[in-house]
N, C-alpha and C. Protein backbone atom coordinates (compact mmCIF):
# COMPACT_ATOMS: atom_id res chain seq x y z
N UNK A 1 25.95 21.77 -6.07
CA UNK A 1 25.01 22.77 -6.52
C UNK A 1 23.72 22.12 -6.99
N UNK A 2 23.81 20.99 -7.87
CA UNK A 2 22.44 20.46 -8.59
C UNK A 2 21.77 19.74 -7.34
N UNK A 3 22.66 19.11 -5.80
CA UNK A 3 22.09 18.74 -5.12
C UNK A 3 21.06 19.52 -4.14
N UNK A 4 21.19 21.28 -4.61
CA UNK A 4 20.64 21.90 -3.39
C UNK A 4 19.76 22.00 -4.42
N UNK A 5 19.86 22.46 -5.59
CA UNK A 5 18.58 22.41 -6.57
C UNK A 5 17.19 21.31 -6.20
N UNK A 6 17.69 20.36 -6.27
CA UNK A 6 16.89 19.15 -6.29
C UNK A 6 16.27 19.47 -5.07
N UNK A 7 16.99 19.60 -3.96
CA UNK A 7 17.17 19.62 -2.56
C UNK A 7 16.03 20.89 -2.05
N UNK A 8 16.05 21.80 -3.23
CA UNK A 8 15.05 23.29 -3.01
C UNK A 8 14.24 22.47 -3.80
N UNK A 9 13.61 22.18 -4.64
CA UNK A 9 12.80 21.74 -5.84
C UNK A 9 11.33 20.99 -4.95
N UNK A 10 12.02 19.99 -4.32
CA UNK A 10 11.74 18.84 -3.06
C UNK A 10 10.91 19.63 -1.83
N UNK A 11 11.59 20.31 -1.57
CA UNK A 11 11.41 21.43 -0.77
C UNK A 11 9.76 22.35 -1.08
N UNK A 12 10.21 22.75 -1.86
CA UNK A 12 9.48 23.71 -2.26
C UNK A 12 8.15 23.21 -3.08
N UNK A 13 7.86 22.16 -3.93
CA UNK A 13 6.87 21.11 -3.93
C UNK A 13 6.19 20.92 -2.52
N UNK A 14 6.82 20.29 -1.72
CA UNK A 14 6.50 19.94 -0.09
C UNK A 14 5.56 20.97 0.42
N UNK A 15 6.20 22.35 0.35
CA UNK A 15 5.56 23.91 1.02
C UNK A 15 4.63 24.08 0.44
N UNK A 16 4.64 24.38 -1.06
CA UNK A 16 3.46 24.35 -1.98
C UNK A 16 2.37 23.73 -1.23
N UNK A 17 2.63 22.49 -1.43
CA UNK A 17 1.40 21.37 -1.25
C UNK A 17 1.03 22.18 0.32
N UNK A 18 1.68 21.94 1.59
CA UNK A 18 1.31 22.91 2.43
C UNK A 18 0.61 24.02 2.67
N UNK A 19 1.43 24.91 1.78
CA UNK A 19 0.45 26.63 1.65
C UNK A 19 -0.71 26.12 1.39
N UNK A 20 -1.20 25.28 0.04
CA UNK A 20 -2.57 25.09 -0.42
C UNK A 20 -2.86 24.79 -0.12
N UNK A 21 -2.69 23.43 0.71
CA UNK A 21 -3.97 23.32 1.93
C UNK A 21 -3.96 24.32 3.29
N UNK A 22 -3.10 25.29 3.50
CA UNK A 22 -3.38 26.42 4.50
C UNK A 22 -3.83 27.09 4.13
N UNK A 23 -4.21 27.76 3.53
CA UNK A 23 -4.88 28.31 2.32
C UNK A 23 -6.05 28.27 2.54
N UNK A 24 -6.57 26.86 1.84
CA UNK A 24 -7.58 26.03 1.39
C UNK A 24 -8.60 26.44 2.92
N UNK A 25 -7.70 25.73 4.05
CA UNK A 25 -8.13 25.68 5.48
C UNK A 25 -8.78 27.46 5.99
N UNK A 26 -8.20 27.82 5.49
CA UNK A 26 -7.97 29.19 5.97
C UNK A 26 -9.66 30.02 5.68
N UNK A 27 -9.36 29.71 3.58
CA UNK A 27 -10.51 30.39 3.45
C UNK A 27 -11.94 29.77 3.86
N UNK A 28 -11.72 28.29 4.28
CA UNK A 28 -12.73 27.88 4.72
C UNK A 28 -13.31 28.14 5.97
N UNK A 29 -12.09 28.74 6.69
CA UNK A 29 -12.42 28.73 8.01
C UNK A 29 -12.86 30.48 7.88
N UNK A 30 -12.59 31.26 6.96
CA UNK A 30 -12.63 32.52 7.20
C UNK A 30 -14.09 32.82 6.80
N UNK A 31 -14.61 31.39 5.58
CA UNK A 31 -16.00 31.48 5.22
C UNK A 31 -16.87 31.38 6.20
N UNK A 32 -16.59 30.12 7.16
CA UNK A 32 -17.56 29.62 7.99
C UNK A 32 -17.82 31.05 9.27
N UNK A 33 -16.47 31.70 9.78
CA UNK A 33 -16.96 32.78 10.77
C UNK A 33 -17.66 33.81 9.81
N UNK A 34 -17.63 34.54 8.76
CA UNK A 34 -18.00 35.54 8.29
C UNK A 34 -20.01 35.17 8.38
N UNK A 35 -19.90 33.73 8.17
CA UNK A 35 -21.30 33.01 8.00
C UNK A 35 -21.61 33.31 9.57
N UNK A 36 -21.01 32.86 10.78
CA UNK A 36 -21.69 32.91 12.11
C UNK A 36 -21.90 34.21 12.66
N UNK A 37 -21.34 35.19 11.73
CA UNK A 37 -21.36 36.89 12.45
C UNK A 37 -22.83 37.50 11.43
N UNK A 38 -23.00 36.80 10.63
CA UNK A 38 -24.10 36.89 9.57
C UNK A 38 -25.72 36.37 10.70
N UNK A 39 -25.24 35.28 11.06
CA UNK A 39 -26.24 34.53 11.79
C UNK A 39 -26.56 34.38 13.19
N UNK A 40 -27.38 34.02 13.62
CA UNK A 40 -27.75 33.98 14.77
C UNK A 40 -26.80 32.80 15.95
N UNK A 41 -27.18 31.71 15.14
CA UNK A 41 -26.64 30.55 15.40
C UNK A 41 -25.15 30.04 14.38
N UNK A 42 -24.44 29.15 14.58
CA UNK A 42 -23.07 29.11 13.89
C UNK A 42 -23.77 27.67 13.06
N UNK A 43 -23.50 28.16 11.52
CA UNK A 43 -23.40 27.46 10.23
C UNK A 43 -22.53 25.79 10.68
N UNK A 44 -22.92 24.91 10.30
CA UNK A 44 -22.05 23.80 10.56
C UNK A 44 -21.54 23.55 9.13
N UNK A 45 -20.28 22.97 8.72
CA UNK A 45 -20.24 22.79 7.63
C UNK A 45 -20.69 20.71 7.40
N UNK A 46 -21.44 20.58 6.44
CA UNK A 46 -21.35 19.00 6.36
C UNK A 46 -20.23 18.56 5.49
N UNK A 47 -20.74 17.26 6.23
CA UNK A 47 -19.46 16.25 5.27
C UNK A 47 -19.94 15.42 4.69
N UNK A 48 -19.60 15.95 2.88
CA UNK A 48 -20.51 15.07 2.13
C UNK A 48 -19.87 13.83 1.74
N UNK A 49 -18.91 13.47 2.04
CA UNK A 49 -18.10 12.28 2.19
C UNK A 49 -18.64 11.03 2.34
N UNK A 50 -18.51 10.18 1.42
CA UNK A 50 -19.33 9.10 1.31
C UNK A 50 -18.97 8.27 2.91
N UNK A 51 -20.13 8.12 3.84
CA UNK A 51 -19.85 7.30 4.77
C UNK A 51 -19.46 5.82 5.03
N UNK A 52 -18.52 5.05 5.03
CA UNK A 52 -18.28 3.68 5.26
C UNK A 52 -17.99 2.76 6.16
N UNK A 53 -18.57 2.02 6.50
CA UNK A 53 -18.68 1.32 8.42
C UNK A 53 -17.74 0.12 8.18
N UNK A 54 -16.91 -0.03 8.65
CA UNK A 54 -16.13 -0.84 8.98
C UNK A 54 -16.46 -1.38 10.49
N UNK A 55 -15.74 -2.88 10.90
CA UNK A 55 -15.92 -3.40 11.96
C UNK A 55 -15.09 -2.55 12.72
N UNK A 56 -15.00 -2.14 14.32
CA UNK A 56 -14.37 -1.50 14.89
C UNK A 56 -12.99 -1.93 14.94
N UNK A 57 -12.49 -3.14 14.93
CA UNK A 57 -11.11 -3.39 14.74
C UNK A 57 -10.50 -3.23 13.37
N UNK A 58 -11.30 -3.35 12.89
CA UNK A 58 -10.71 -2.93 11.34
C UNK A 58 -10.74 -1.14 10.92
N UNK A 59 -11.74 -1.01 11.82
CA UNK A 59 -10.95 0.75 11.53
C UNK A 59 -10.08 1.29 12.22
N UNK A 60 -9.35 0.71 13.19
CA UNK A 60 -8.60 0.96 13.80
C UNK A 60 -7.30 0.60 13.33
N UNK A 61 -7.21 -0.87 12.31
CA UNK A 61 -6.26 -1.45 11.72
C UNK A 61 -6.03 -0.78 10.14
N UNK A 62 -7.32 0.05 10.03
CA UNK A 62 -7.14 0.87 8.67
C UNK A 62 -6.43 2.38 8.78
N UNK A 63 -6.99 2.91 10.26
CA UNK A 63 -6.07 4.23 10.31
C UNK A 63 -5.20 4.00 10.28
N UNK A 64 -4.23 3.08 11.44
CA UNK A 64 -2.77 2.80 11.70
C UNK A 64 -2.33 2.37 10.25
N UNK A 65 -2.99 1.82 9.06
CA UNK A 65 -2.23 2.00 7.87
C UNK A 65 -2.35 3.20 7.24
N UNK A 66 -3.21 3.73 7.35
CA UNK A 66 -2.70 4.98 6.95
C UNK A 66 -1.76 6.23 7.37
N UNK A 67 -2.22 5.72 8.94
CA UNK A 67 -0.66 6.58 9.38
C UNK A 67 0.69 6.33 8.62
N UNK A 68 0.76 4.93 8.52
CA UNK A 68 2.11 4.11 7.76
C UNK A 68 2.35 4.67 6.66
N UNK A 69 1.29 5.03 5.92
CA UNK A 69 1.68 5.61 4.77
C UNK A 69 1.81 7.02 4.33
N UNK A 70 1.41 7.73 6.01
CA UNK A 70 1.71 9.09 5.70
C UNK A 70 3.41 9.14 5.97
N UNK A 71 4.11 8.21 7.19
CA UNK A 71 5.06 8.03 7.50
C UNK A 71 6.18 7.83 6.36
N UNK A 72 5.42 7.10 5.90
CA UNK A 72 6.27 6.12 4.40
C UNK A 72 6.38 7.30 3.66
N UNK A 73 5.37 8.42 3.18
CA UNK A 73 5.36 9.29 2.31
C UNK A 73 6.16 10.55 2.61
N UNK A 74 6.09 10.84 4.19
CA UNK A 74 7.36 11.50 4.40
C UNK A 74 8.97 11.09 4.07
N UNK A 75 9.11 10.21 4.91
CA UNK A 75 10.25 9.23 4.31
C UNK A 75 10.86 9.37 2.98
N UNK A 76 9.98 8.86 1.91
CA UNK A 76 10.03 9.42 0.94
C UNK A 76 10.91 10.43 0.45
N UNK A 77 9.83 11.28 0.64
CA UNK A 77 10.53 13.05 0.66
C UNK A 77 11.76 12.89 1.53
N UNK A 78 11.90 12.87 1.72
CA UNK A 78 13.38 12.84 2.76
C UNK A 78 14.77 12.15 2.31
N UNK A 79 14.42 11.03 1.73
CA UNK A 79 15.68 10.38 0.77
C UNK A 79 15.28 10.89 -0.36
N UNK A 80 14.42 11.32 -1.18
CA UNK A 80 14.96 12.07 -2.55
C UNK A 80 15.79 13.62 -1.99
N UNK A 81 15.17 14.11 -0.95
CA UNK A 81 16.14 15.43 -0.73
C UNK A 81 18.00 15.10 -0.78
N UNK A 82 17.72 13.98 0.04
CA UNK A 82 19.16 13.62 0.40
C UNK A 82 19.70 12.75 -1.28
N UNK A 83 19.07 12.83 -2.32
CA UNK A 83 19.18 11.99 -3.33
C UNK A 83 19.19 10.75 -3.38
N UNK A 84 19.14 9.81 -2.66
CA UNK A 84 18.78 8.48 -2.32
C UNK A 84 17.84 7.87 -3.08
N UNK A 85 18.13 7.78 -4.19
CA UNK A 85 16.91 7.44 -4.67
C UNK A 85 16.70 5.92 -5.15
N UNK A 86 17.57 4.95 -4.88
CA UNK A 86 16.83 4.02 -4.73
C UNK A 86 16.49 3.53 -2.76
N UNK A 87 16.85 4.21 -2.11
CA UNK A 87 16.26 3.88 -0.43
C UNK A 87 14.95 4.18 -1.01
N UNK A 88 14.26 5.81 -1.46
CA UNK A 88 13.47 5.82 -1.50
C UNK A 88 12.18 5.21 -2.92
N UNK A 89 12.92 4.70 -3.49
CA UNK A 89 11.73 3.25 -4.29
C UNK A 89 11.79 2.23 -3.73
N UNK A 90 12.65 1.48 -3.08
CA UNK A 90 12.75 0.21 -1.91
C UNK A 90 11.31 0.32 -1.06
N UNK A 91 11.84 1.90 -0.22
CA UNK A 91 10.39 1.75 0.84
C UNK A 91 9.30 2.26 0.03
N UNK A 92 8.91 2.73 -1.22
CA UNK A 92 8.32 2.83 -1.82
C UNK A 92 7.13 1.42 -2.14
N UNK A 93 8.40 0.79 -2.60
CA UNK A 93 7.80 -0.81 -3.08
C UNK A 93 7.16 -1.37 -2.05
N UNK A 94 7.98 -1.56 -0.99
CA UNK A 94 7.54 -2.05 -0.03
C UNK A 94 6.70 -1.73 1.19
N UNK A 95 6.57 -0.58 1.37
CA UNK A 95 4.98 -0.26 2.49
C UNK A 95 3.96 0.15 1.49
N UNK A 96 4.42 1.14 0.47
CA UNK A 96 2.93 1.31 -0.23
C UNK A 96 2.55 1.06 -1.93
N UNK A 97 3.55 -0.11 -2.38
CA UNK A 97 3.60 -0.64 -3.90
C UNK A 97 3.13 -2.08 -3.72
N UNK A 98 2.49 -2.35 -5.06
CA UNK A 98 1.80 -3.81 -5.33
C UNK A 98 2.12 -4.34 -4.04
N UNK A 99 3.48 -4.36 -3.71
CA UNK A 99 4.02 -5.69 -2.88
C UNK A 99 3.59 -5.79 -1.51
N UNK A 100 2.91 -4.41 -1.43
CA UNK A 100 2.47 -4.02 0.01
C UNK A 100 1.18 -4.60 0.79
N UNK A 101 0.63 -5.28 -0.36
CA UNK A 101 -0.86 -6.09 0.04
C UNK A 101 -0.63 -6.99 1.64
N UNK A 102 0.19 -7.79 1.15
CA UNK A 102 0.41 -8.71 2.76
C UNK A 102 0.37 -8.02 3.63
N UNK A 103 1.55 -6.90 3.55
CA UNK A 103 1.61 -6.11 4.71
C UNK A 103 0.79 -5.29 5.25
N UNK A 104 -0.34 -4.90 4.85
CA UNK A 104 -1.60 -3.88 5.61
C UNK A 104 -2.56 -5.01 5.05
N UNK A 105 -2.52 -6.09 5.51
CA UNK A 105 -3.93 -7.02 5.47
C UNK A 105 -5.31 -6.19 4.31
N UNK A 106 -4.92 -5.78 3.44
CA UNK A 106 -5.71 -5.18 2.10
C UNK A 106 -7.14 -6.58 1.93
N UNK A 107 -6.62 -8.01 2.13
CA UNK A 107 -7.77 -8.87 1.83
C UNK A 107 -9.09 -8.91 3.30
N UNK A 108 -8.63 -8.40 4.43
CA UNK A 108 -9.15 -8.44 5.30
C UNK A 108 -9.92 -7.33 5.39
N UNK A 109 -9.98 -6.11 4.67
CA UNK A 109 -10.69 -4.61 4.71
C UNK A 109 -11.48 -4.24 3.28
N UNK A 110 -10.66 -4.72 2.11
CA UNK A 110 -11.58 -5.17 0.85
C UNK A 110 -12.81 -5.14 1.41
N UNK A 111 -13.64 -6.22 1.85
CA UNK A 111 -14.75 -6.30 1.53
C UNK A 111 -16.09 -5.45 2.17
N UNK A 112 -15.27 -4.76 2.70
CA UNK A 112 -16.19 -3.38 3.44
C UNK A 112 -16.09 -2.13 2.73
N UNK A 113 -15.08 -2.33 1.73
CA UNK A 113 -15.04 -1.01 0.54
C UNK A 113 -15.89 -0.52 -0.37
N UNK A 114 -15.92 0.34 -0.28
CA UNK A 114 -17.09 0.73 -1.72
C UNK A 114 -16.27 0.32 -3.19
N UNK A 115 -16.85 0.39 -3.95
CA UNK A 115 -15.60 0.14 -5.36
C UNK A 115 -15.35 1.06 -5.53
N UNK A 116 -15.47 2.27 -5.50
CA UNK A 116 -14.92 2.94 -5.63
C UNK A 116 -13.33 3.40 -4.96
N UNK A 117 -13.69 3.54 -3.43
CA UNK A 117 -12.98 2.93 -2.41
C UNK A 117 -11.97 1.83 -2.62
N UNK A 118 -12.08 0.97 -3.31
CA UNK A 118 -11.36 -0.12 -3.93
C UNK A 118 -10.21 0.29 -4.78
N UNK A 119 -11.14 0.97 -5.70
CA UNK A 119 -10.47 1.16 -6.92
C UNK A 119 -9.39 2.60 -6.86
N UNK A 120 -9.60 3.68 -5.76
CA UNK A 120 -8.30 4.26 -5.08
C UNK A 120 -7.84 3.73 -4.86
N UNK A 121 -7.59 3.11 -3.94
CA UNK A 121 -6.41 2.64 -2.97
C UNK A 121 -5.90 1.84 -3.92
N UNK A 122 -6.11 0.81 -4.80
CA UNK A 122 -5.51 0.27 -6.00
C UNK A 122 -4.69 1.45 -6.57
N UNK A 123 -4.75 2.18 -7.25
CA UNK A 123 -4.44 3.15 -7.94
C UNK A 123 -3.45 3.75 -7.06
N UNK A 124 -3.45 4.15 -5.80
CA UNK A 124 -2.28 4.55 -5.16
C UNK A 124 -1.61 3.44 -5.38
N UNK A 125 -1.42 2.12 -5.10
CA UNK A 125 -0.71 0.91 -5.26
C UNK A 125 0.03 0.85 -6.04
N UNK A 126 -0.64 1.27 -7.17
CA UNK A 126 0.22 0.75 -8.46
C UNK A 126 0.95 2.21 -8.89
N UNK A 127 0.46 3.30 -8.54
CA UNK A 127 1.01 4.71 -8.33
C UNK A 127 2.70 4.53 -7.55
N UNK A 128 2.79 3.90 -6.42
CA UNK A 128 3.71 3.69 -5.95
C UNK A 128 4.88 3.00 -6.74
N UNK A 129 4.15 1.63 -7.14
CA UNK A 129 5.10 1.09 -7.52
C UNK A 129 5.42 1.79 -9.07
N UNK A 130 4.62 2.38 -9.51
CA UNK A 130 5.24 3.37 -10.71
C UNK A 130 6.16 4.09 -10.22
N UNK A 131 6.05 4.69 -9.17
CA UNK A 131 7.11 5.72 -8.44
C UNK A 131 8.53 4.67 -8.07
N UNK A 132 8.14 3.49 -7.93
CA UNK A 132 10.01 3.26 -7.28
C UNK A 132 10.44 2.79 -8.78
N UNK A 133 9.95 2.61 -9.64
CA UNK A 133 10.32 2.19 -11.34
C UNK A 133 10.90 3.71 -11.63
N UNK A 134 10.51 4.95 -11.53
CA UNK A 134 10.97 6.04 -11.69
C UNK A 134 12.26 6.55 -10.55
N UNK A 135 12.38 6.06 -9.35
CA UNK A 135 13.23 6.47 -8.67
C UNK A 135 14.82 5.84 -9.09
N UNK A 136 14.44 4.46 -9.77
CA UNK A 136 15.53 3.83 -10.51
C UNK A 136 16.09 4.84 -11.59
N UNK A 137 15.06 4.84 -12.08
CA UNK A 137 15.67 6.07 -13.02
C UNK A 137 16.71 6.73 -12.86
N UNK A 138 15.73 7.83 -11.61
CA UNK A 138 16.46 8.75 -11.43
C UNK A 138 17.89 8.83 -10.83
N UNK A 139 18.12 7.46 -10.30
CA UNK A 139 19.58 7.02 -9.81
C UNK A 139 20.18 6.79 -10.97
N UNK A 140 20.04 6.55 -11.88
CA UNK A 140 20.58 6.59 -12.97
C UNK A 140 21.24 7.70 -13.82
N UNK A 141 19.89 8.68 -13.50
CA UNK A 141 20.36 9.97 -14.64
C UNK A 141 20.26 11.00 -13.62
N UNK A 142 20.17 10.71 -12.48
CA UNK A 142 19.85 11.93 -11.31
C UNK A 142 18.81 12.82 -11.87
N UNK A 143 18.13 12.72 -13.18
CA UNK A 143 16.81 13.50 -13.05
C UNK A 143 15.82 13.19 -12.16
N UNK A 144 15.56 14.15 -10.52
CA UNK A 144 14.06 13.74 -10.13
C UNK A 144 12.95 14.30 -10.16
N UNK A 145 12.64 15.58 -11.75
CA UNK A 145 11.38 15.46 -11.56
C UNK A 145 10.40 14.32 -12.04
N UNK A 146 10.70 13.27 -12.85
CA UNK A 146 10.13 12.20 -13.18
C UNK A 146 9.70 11.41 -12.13
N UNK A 147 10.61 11.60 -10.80
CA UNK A 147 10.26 10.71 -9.95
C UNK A 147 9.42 11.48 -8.99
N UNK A 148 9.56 12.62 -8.92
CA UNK A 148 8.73 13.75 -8.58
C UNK A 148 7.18 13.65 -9.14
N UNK A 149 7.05 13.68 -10.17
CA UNK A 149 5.72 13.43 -11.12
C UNK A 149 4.88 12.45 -10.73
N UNK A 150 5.68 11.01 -10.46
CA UNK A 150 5.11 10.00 -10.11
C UNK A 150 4.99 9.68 -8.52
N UNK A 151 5.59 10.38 -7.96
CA UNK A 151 5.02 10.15 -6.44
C UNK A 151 3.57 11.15 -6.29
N UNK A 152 3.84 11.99 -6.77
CA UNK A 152 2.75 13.41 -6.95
C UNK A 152 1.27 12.34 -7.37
N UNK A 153 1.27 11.21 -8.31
CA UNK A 153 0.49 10.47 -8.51
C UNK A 153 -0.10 9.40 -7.32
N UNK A 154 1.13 9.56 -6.67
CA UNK A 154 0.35 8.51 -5.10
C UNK A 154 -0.24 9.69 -4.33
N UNK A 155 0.11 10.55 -3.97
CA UNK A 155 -0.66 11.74 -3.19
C UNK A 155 -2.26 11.62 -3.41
N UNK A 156 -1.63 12.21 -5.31
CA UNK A 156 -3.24 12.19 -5.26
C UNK A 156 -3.93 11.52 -5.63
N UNK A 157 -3.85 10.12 -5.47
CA UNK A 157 -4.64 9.20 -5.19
C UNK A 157 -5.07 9.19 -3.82
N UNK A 158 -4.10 9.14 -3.14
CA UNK A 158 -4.67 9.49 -1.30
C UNK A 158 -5.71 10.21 -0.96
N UNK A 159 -5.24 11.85 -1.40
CA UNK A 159 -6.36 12.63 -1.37
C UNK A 159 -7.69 12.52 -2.60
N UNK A 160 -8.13 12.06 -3.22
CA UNK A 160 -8.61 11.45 -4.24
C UNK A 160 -10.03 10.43 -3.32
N UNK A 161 -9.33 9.92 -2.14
CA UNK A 161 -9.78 8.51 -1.61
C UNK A 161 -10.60 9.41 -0.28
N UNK A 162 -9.66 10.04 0.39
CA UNK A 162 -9.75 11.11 1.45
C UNK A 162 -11.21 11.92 1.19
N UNK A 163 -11.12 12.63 -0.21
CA UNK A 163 -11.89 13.59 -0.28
C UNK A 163 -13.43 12.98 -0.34
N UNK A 164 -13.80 11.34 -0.98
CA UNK A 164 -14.91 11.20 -1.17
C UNK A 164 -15.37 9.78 -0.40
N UNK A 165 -13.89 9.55 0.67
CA UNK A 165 -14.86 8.58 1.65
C UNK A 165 -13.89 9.39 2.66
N UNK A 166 -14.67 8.54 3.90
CA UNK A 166 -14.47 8.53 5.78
C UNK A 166 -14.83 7.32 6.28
N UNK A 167 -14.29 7.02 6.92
CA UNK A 167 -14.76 5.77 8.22
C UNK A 167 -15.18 5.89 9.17
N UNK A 168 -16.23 4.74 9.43
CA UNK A 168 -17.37 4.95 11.04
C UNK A 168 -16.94 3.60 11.64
């Protein structure tokens, strides 16, 4: 029973986060036509997103980590449903915690970052590895909204990073 709890809890966090950005998408998109039936010509929306140029192989080596870590972040979600909760601080630690530097070449893309830029993706880092320190926990006492709380802290660091840069 407490496993379908957790199991809905997980769940339903997940959808949340979903709806609100369908939502989000929605009314934006419902803003922008109401604007082109207003106008002659169709409204563009800009992107005030701080622009950042990377060498072309390195933005290519920066998406594919971020795919990794959308991967990793599903994952995630997926062994706390199943309660697993130290599988999921292991891969925690290891694709997107401190320990993860070697592995997405972080010293090779540094220096094209804004500091700001910097100073996210740090913050997801150490967000993570706060999260697999809490997933211990929760193997312990099977409480996971704590570990819930603290993954919620790598998200939004992601989107945090997302919302005020892009790559060229």
């Amino acid at each position: 029973m407490r496993i379908r709890m957790c199991a809905a809890a997980v769940g339903a966090v997940v959808l949340a986060a979903g709806a609100a950005a369908a939502a989000a998408a929605a009314e934006e998109h419902h803003h922008s036509m109401s604007m082109e039936h207003e106008a002659t010509r169709p409204v563009a929306v800009q992107d005030t997103r701080e622009l950042v140029h990377f060498p072309p192989a390195l933005i290519e080596h920066e998406m594919a980590n971020m795919r990794d870590h959308l991967i990793t972040l599903s994952r995630i979600q997926e062994y706390l449903a199943k309660r697993e909760f130290d599988k999921a601080g292991e891969l925690a630690e290891k694709r997107l915690g401190m320990s993860s530097f070697g592995l997405h070449g972080a010293h090779e893309v540094a220096p094209y970052m804004p500091k700001g830029m910097q100073d996210a993706g740090t913050a997801m880092h150490h967000a993570a590895s706060r999260f697999a320190i809490a997933t211990q926990q929760a193997a312990i006492d099977g409480d996971v909204a704590k570990a819930l709380g603290a993954l919620n802290e790598v998200t939004q660091a992601c989107v945090a990073c997302h919302a005020a840069y892009r790559l060229r």
